[in-house]
C-alpha atoms as a PDB file:
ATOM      1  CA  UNK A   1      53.114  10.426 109.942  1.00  0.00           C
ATOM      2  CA  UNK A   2      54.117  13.844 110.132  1.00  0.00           C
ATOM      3  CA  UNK A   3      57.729  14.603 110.186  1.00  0.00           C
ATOM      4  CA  UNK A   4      57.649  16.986 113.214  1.00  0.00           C
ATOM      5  CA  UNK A   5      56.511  13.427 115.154  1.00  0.00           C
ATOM      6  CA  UNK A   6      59.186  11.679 113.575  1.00  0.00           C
ATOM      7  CA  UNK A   7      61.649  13.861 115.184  1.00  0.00           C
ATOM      8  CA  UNK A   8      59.876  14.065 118.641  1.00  0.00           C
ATOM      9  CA  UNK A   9      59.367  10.564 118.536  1.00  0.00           C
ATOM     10  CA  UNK A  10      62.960  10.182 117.749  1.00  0.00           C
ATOM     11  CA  UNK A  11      64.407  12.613 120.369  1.00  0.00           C
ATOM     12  CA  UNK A  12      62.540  11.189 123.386  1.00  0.00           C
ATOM     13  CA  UNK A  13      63.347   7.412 122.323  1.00  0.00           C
ATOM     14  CA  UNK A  14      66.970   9.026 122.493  1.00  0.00           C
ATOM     15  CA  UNK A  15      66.524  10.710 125.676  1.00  0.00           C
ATOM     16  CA  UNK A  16      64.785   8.061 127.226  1.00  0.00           C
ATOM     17  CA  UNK A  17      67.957   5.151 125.780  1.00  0.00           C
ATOM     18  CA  UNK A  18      70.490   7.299 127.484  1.00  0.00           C
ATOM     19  CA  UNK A  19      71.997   8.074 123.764  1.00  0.00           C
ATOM     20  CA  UNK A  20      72.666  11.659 122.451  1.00  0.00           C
ATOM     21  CA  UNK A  21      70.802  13.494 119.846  1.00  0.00           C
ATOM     22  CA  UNK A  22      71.906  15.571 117.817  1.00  0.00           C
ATOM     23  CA  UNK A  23      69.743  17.270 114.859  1.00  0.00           C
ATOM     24  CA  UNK A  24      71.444  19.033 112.021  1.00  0.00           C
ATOM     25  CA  UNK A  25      70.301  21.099 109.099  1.00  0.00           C
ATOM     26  CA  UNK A  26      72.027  19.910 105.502  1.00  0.00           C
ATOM     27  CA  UNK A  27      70.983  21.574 102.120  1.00  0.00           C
ATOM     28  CA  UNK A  28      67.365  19.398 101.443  1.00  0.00           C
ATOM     29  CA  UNK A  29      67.579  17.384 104.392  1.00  0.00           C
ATOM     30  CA  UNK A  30      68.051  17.173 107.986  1.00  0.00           C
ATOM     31  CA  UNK A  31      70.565  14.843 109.521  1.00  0.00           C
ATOM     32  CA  UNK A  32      70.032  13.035 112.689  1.00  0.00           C
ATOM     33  CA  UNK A  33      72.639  11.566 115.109  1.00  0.00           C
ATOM     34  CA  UNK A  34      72.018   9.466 117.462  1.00  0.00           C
ATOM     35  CA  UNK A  35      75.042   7.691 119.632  1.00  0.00           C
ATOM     36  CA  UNK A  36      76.842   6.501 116.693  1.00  0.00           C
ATOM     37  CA  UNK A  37      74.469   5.936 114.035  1.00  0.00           C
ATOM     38  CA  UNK A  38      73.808   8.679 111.397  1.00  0.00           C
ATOM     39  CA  UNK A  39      70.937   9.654 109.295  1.00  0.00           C
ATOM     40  CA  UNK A  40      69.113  12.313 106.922  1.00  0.00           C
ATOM     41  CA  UNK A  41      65.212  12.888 106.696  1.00  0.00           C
ATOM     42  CA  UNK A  42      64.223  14.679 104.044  1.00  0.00           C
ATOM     43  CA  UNK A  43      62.216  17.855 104.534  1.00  0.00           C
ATOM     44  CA  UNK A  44      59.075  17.058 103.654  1.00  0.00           C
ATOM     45  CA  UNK A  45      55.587  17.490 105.536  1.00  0.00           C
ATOM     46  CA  UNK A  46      54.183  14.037 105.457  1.00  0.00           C
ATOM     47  CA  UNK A  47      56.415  10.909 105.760  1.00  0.00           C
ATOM     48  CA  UNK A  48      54.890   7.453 104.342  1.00  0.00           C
ATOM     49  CA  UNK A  49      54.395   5.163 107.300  1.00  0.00           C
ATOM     50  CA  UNK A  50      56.441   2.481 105.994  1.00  0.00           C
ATOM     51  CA  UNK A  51      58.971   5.224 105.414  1.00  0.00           C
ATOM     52  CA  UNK A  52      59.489   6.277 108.750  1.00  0.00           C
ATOM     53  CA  UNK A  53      59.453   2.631 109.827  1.00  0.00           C
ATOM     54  CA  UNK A  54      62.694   2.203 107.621  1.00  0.00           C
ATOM     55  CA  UNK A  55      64.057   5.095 109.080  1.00  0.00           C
ATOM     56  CA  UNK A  56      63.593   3.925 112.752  1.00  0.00           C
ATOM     57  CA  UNK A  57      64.603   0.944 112.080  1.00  0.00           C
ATOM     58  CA  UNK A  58      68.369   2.472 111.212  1.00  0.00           C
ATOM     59  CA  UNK A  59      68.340   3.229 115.200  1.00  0.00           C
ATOM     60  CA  UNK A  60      67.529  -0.364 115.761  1.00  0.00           C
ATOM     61  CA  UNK A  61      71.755  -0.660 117.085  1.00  0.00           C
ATOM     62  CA  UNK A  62      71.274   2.032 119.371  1.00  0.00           C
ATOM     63  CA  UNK A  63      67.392   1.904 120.737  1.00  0.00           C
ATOM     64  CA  UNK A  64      66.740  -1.812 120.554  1.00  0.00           C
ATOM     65  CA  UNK A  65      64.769  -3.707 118.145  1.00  0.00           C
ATOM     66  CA  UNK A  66      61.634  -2.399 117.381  1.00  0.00           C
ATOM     67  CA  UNK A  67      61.602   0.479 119.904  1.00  0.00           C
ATOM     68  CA  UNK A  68      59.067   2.792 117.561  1.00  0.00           C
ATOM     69  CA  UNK A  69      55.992   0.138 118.959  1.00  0.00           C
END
């Protein structure tokens, strides 16, 4: 999946849940917010499916289990 999807797919799940977004720049990642649940993504191109699954999965508390489907 490419990681510009991740993020899109991320931001409208947010949007959509009522919860704020907020997207943030660190030195090899980028760090996500979203209501009260942190994250990074690292900065690469292509992220591994199961990958990004993980990493939705960390906005399970604030998006509902298994919102990414």
């Amino acid at each position: 999946m490419k990681r510009r999807d991740v993020l899109k797919k991320l931001r409208a799940a947010a949007k959509d849940a009522g919860q704020t977004y907020d997207e943030y720049e660190l030195a090899n990642h980028t760090g996500i917010r979203i209501g009260g649940t942190a994250s990074t993504l690292g900065r690469h191109r292509e992220i591994d499916d199961l990958t990004a699954r993980k990493f939705f999965d960390q906005f399970a508390n604030e998006l509902g289990k298994g919102w990414w489907r």
